[in-house]
N, C-alpha and C. Protein backbone atom coordinates (compact mmCIF):
# COMPACT_ATOMS: atom_id res chain seq x y z
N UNK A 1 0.85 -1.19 0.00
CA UNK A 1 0.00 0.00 0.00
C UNK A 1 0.89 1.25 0.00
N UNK A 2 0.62 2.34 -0.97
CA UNK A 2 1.27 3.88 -0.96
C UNK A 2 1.11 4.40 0.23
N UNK A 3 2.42 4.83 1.01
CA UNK A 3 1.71 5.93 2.39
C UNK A 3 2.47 7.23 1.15
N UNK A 4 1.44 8.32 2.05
CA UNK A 4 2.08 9.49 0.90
C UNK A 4 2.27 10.46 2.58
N UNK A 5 2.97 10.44 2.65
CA UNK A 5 3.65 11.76 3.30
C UNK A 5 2.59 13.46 2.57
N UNK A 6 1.79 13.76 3.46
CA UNK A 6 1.35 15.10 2.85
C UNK A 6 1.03 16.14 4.08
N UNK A 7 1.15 17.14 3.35
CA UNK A 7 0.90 18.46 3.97
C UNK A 7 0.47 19.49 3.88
N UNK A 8 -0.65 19.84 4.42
CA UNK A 8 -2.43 20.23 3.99
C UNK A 8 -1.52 21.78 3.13
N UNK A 9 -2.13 22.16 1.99
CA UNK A 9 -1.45 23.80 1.15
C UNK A 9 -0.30 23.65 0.59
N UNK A 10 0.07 22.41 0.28
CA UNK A 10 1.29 22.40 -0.26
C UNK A 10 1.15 21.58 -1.70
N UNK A 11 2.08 20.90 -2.56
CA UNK A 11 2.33 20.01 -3.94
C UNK A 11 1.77 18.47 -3.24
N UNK A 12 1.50 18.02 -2.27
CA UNK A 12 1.14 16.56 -2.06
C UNK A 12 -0.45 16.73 -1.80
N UNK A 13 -0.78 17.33 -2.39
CA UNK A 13 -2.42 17.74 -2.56
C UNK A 13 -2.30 16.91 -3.82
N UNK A 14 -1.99 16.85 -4.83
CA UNK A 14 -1.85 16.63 -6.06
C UNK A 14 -1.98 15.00 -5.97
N UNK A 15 -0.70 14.58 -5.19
CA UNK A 15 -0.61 13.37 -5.33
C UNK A 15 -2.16 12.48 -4.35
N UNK A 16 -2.71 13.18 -3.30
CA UNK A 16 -3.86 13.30 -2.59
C UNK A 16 -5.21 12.91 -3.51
N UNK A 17 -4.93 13.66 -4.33
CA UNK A 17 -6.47 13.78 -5.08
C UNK A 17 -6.35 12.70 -6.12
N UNK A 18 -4.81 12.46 -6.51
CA UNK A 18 -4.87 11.23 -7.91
C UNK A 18 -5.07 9.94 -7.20
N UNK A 19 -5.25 9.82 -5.90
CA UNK A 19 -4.56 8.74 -5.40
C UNK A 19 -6.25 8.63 -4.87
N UNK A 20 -7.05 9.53 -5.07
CA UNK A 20 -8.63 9.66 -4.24
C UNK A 20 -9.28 9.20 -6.13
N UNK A 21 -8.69 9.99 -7.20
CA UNK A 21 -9.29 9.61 -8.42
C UNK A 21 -9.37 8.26 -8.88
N UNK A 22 -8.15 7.53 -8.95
CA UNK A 22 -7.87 6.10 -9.22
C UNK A 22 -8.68 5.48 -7.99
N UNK A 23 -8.91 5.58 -7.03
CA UNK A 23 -9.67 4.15 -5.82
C UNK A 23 -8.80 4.11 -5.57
N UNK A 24 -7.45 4.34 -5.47
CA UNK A 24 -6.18 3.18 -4.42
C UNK A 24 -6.62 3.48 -3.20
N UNK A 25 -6.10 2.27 -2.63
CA UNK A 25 -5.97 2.16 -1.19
C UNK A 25 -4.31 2.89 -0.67
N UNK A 26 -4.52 3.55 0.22
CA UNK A 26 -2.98 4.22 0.36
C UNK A 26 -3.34 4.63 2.14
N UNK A 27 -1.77 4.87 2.65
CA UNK A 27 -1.82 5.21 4.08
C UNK A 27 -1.92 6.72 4.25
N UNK A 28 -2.29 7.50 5.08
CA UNK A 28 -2.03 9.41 4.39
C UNK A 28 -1.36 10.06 6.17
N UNK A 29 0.14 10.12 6.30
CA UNK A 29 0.50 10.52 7.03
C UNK A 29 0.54 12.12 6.73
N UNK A 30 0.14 12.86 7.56
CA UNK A 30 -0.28 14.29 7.90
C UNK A 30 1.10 14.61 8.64
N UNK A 31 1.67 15.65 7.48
CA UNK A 31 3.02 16.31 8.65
C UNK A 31 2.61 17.66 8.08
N UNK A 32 3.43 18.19 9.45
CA UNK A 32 3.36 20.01 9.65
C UNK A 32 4.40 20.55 8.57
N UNK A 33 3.75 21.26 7.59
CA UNK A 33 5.27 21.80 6.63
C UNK A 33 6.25 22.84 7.30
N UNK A 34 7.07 23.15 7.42
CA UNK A 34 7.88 24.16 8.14
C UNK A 34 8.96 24.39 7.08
N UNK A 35 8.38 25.97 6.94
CA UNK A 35 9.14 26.59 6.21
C UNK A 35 10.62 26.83 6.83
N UNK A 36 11.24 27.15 6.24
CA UNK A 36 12.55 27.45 6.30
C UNK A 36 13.77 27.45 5.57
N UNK A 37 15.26 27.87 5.53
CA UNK A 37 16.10 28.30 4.49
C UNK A 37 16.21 27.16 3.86
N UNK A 38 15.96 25.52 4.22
CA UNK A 38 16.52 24.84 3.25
C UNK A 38 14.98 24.25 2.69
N UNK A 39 14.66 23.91 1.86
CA UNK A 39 13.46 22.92 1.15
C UNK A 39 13.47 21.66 1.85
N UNK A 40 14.49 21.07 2.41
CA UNK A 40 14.22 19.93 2.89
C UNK A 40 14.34 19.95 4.32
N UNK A 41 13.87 20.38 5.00
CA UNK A 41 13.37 20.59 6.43
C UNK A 41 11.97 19.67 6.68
N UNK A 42 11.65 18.76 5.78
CA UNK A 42 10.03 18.58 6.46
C UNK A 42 10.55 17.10 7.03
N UNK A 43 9.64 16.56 7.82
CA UNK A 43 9.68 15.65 8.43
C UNK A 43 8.68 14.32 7.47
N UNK A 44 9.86 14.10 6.21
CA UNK A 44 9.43 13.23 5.28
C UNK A 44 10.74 12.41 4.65
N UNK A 45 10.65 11.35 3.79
CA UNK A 45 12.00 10.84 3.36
C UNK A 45 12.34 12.08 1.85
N UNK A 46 13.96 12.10 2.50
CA UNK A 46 14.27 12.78 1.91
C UNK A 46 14.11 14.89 2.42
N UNK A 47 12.95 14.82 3.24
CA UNK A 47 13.47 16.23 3.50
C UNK A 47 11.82 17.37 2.97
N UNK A 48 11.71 16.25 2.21
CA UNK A 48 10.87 17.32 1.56
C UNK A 48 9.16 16.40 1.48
N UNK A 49 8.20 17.48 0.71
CA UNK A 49 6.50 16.95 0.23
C UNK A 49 6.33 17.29 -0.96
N UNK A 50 5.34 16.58 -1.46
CA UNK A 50 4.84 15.12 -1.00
C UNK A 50 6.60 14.07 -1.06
N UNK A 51 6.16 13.01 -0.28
CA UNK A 51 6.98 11.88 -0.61
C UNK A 51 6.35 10.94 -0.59
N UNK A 52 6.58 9.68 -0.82
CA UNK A 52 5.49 8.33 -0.76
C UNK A 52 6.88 6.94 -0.48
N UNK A 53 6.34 6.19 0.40
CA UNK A 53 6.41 5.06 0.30
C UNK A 53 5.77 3.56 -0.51
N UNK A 54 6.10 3.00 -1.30
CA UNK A 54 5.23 1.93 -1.96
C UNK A 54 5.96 0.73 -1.54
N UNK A 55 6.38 0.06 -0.97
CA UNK A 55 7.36 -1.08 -0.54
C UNK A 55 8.30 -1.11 -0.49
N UNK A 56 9.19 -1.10 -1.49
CA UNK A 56 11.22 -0.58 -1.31
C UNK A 56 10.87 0.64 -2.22
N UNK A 57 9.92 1.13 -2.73
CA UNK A 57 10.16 2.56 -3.80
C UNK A 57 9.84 3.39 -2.77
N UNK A 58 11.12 4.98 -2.39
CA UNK A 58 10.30 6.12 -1.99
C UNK A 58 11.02 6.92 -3.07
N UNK A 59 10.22 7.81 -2.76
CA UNK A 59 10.38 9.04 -3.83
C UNK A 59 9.74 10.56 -3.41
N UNK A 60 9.92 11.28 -4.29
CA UNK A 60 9.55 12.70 -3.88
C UNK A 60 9.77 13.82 -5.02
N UNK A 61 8.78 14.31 -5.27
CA UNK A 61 8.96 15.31 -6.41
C UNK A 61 7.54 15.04 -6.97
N UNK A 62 6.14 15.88 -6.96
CA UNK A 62 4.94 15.28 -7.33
C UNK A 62 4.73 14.73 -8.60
N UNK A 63 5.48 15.51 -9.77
CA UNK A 63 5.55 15.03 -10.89
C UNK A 63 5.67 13.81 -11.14
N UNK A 64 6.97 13.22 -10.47
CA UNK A 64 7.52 12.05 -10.74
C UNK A 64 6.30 11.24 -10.10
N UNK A 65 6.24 11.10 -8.91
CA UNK A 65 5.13 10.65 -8.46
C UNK A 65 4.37 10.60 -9.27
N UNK A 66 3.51 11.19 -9.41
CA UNK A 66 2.37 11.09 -10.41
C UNK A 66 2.26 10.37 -11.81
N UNK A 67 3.46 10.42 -12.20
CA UNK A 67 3.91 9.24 -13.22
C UNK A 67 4.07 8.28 -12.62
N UNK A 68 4.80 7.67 -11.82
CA UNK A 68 4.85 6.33 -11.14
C UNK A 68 3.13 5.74 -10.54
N UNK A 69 2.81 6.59 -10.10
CA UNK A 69 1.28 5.80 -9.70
C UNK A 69 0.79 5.74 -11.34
N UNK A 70 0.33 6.51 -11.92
CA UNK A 70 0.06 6.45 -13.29
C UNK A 70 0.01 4.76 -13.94
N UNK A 71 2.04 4.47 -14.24
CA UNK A 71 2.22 3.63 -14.82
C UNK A 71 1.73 2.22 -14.09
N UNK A 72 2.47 2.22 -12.88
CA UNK A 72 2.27 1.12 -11.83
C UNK A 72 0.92 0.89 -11.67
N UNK A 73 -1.00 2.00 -11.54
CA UNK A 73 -1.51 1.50 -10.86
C UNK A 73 -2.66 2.09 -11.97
N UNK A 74 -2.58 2.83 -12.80
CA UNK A 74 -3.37 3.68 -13.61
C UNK A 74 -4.59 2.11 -14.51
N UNK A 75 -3.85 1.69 -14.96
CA UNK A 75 -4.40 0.89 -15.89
C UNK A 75 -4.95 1.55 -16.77
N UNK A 76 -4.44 2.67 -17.42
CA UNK A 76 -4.68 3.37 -19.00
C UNK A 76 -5.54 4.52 -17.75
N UNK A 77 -5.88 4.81 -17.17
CA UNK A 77 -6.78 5.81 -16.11
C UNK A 77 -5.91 7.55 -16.21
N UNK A 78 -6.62 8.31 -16.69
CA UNK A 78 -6.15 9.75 -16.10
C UNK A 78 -4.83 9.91 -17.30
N UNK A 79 -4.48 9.26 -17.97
CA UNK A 79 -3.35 9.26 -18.99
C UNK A 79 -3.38 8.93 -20.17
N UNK A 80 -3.50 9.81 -21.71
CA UNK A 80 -3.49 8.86 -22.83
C UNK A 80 -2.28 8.16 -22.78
N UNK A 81 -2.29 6.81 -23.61
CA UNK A 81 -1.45 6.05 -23.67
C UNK A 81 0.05 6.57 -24.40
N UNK A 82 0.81 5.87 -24.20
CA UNK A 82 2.09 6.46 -24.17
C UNK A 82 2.19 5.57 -26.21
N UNK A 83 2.63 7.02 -27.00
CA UNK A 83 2.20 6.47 -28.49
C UNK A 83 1.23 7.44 -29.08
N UNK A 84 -0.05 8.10 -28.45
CA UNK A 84 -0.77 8.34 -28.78
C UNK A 84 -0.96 9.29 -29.00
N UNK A 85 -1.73 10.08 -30.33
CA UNK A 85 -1.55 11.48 -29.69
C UNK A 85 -2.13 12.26 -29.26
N UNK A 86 -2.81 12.17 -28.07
CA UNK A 86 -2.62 13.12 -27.36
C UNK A 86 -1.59 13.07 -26.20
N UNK A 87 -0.56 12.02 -25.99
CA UNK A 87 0.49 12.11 -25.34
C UNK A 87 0.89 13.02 -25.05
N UNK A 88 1.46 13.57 -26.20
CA UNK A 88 2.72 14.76 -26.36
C UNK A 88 2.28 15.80 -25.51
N UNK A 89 0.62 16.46 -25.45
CA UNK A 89 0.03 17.50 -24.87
C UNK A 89 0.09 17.32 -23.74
N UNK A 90 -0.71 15.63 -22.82
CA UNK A 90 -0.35 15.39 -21.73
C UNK A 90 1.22 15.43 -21.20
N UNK A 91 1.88 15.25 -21.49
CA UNK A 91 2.99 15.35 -20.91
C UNK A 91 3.81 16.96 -20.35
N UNK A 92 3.17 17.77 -21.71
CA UNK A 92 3.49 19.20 -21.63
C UNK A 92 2.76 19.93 -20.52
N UNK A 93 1.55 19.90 -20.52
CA UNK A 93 0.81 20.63 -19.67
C UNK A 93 1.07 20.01 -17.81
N UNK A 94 1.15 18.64 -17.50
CA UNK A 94 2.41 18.32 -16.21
C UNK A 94 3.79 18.96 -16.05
N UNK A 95 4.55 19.14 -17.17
CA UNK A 95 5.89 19.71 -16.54
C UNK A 95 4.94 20.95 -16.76
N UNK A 96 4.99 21.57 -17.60
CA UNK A 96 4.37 22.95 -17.34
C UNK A 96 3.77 23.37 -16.50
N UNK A 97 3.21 22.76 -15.93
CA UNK A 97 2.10 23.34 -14.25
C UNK A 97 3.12 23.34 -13.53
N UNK A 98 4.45 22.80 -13.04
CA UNK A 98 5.78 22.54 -12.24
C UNK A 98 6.50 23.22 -12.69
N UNK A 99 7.01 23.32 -13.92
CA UNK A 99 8.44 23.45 -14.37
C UNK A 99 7.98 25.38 -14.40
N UNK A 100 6.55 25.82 -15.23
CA UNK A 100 6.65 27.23 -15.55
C UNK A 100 5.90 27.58 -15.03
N UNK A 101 4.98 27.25 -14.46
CA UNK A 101 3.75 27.96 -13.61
C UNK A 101 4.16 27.80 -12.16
N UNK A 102 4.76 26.91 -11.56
CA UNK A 102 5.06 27.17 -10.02
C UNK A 102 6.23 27.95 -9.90
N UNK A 103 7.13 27.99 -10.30
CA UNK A 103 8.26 28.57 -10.24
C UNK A 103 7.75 30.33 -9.38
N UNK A 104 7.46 30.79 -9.75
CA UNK A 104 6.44 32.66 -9.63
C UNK A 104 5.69 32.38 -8.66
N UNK A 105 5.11 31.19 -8.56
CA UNK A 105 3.90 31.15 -7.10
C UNK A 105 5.04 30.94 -6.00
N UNK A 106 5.84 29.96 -6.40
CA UNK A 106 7.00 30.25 -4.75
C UNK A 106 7.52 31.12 -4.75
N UNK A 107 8.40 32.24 -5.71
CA UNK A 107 8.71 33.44 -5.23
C UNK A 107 7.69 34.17 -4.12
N UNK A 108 6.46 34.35 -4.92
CA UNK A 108 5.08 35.30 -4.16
C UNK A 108 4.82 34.95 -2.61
N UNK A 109 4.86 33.17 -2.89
CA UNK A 109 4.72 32.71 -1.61
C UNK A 109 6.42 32.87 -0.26
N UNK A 110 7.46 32.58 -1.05
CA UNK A 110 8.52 32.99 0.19
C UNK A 110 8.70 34.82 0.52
N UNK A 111 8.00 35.50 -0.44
CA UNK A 111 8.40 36.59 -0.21
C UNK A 111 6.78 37.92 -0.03
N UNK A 112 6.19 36.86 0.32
CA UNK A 112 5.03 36.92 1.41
C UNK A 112 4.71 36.52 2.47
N UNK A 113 5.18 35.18 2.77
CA UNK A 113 4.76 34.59 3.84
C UNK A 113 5.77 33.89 4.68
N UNK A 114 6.98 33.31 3.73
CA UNK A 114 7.93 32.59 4.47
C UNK A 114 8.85 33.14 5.17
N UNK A 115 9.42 34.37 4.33
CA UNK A 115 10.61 35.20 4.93
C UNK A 115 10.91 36.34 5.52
N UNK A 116 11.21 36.61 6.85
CA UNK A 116 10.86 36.89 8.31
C UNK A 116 10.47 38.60 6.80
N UNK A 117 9.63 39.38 7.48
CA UNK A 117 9.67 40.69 7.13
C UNK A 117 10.64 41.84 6.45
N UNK A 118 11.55 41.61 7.17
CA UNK A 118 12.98 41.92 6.63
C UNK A 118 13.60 41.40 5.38
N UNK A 119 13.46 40.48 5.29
CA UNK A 119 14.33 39.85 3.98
C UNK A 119 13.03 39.54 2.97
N UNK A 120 12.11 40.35 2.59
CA UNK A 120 10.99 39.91 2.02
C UNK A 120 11.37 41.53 1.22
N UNK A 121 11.03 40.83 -0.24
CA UNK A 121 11.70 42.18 -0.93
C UNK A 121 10.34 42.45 -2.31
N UNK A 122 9.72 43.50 -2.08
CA UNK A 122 8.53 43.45 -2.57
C UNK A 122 8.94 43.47 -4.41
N UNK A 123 9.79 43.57 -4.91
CA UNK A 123 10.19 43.56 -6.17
C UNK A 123 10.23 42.32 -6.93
N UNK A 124 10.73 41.17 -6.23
CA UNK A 124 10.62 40.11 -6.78
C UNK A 124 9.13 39.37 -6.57
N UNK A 125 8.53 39.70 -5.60
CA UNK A 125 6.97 39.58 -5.92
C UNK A 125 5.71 40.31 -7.21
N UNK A 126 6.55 41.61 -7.05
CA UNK A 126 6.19 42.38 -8.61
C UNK A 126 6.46 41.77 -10.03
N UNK A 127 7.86 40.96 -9.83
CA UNK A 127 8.46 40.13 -11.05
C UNK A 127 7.53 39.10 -11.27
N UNK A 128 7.04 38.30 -10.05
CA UNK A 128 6.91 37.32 -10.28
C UNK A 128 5.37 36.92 -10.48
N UNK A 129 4.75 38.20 -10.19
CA UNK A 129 2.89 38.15 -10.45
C UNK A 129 3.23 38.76 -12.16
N UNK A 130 3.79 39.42 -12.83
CA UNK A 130 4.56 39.80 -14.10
C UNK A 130 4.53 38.15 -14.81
N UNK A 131 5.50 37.83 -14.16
CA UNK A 131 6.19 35.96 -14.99
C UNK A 131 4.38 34.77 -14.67
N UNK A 132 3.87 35.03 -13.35
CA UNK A 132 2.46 34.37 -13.95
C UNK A 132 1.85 34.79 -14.40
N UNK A 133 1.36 36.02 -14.77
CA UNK A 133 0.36 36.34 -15.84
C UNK A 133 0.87 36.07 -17.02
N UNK A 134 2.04 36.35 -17.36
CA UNK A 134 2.35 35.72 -18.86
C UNK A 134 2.02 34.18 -18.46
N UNK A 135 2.12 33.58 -18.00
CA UNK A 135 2.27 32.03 -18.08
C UNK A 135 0.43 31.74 -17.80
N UNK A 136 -0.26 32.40 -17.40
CA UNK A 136 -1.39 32.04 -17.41
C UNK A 136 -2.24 32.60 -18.56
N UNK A 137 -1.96 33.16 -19.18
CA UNK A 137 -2.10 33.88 -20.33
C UNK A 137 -2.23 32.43 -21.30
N UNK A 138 -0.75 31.75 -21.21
CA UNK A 138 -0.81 30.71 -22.60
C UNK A 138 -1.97 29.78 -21.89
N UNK A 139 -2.08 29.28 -20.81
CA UNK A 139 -3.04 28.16 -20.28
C UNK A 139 -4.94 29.04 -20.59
N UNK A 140 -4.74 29.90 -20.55
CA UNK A 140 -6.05 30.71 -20.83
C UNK A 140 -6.34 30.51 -22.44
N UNK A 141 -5.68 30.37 -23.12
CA UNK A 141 -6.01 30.48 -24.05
C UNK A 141 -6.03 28.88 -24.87
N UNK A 142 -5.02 28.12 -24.28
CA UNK A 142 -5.35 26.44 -23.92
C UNK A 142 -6.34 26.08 -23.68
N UNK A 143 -7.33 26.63 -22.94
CA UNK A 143 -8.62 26.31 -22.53
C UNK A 143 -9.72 26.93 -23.27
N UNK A 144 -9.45 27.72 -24.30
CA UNK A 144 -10.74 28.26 -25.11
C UNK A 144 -11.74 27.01 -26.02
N UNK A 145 -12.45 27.53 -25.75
CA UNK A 145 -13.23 26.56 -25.85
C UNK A 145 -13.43 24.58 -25.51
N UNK A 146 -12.69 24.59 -23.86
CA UNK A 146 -12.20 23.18 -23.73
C UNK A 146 -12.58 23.24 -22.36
N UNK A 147 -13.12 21.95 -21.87
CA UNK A 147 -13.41 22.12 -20.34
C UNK A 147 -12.18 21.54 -19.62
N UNK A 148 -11.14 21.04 -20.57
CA UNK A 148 -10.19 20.57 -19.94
C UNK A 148 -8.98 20.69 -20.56
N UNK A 149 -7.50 20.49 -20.04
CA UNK A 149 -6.85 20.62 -20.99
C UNK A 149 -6.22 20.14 -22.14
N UNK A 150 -6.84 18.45 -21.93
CA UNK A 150 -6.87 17.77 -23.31
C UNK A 150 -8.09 17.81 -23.93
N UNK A 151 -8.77 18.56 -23.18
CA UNK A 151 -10.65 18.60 -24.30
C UNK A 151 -11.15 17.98 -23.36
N UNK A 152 -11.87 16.69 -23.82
CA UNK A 152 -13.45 17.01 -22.78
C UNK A 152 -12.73 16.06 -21.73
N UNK A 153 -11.76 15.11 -21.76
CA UNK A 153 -11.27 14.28 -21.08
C UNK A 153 -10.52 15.06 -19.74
N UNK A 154 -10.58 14.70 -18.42
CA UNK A 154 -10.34 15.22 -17.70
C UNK A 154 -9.06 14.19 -17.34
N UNK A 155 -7.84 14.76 -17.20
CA UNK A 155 -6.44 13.88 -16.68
C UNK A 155 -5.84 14.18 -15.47
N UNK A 156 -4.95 13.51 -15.69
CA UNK A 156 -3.93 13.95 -14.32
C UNK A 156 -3.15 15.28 -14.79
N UNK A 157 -3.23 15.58 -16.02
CA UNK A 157 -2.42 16.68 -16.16
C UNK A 157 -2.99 17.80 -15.14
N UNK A 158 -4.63 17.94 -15.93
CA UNK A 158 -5.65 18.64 -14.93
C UNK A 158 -5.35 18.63 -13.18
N UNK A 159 -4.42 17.35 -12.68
CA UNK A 159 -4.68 17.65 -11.38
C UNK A 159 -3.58 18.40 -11.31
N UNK A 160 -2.15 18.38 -12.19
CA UNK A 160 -0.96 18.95 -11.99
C UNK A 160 -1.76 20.79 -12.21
N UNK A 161 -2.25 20.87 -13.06
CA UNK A 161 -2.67 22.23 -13.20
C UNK A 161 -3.94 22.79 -11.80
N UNK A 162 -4.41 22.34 -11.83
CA UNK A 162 -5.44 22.56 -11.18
C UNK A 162 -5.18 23.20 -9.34
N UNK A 163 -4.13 22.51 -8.95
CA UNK A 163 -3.51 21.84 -7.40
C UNK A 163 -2.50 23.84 -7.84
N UNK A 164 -2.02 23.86 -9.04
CA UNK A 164 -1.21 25.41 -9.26
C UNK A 164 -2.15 26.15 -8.87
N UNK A 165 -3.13 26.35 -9.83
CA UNK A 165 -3.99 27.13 -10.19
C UNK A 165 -4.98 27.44 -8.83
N UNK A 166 -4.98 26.33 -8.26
CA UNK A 166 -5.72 26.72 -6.61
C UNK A 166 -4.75 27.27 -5.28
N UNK A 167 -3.75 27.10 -5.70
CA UNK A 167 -2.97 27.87 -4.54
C UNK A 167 -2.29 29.22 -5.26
N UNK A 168 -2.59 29.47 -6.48
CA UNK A 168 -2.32 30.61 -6.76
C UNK A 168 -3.50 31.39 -6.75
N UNK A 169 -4.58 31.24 -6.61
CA UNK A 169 -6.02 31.74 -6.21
C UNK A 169 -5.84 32.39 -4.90
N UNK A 170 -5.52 31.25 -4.12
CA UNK A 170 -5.68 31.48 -3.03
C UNK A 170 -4.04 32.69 -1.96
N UNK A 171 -3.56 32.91 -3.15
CA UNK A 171 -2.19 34.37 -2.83
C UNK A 171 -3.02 35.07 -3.83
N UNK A 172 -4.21 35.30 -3.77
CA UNK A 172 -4.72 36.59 -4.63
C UNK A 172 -3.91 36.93 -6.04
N UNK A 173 -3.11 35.85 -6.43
CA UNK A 173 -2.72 35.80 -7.76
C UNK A 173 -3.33 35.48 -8.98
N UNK A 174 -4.52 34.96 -9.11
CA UNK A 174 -5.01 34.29 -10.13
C UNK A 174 -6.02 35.77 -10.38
N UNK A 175 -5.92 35.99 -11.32
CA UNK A 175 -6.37 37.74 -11.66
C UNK A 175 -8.08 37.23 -12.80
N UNK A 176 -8.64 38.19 -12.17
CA UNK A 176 -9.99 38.13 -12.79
C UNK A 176 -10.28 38.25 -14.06
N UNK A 177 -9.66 38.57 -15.11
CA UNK A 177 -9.42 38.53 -16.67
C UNK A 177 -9.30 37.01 -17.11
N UNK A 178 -8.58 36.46 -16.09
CA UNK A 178 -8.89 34.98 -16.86
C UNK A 178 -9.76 34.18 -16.37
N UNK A 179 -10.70 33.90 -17.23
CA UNK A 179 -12.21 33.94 -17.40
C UNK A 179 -12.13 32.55 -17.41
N UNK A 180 -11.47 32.08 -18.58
CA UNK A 180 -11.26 30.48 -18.42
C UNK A 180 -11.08 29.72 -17.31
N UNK A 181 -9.65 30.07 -17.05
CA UNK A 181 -8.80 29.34 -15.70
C UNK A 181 -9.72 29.39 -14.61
N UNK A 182 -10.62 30.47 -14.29
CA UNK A 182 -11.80 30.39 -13.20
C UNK A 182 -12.70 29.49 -13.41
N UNK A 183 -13.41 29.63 -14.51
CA UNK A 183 -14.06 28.67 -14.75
C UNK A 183 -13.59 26.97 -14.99
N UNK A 184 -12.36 26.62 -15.08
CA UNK A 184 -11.88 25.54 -15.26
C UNK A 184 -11.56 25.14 -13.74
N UNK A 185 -11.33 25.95 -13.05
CA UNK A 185 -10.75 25.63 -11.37
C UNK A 185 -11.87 25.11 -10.76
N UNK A 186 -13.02 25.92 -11.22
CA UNK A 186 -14.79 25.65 -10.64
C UNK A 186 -14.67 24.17 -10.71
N UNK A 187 -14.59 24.18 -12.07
CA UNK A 187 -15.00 22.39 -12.49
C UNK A 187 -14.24 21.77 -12.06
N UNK A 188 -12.90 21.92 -11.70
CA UNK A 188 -11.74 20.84 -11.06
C UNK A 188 -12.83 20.99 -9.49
N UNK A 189 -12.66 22.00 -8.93
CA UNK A 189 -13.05 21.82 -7.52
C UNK A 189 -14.42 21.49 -7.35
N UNK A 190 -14.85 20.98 -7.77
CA UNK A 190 -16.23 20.28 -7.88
C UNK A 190 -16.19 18.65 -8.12
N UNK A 191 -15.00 18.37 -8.36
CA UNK A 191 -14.80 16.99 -8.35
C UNK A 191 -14.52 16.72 -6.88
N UNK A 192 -15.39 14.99 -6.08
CA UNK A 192 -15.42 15.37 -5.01
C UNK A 192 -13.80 14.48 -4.05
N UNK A 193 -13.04 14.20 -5.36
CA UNK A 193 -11.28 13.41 -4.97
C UNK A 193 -10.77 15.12 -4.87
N UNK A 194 -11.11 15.82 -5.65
CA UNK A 194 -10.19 17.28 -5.23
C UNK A 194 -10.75 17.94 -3.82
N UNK A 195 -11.96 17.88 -3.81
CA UNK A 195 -12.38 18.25 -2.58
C UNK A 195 -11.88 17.39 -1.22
N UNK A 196 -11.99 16.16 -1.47
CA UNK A 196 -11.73 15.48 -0.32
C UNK A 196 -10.05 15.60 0.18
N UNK A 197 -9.08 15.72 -0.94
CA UNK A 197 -7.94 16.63 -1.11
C UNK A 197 -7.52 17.23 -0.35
N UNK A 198 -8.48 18.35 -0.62
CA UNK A 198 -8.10 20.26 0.30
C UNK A 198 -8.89 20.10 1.51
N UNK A 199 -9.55 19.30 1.89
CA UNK A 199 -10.20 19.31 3.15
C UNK A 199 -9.45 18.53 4.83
């Protein structure tokens, strides 16, 4: 059985809700995140969240995760098949929710909330609500006319985006012009594995 190491507002929400989408059975240890200068301060393997145990596999990094349950437990579920095409899109829109869309939400978030008053430098929060609106800009327009971001099929990419897109809501970052991404967050958070998730 998966134990997933998680910690309520953080990236193991993600792995939370795929792991509530598929039916697995999994263990869900609850740790306190504690910020601080290094990333791996949490009381998980390795340092950091989400992490998971599956028998001799641990790991950590949600992405990766999320591919490993995928392959190991998916049975074709939440993923076009690897070959196919809509592959190529699925694959883009996962690193992309990680690789270009979080990057700007942790600036906003260490230099709002994590780092004592003093060392919190309101410029690189200006940069970095700048670097997500461009980046939500291309996903806004990804979604024209699509309830999802492979079309009508709802994936795991959706949870990689979705798990961004709700904690950047919630730093008053997700800006009211994008009409889509609101309306696409509605429909993610109305599923009741995302809800059971954030709760």
């Amino acid at each position: 059985m998966i134990k997933l190491y998680h910690a309520p507002l953080t990236r193991s929400i993600r792995i939370y809700w795929l792991l509530e989408e598929l039916g697995l059975p999994y263990e869900l240890s609850i740790v306190k995140f504690t910020p601080g200068k290094t990333p791996f301060a949490q009381a998980t393997p390795y340092g950091k969240v989400p992490a998971i145990e599956d028998g001799d596999v641990v790991m950590i990094e949600s992405g990766a995760i999320l591919e490993y349950i995928l392959e190991k437990y998916g049975q074709g579920r939440l993923a076009p098949a690897p070959g196919t095409a809509a592959r190529p899109a699925f694959l883009q829109w996962v690193y992309f929710s990680e690789a270009t869309v979080l990057p700007p939400v942790g600036d906003i978030v260490r230099h709002t909330l994590f780092k004592p008053e003093p060392e919190r430098i309101p410029a690189v929060v200006e940069d970095a609500r700048g670097r997500l609106g461009a980046t939500f800009a291309v996903v806004e327009k990804a979604l024209d006319g699509k309830p999802h971001l492979l079309g009508a099929d709802f994936s795991a990419a959706d949870i990689m985006m979705g798990v961004t897109l709700h904690i950047a809501r919630r730093l008053n970052s997700l800006e009211d012009r994008f009409k889509n991404l609101h309306a696409y967050l509605g429909r993610l958070e109305s599923r009741p594995a995302f809800r059971k998730a954030l709760s």
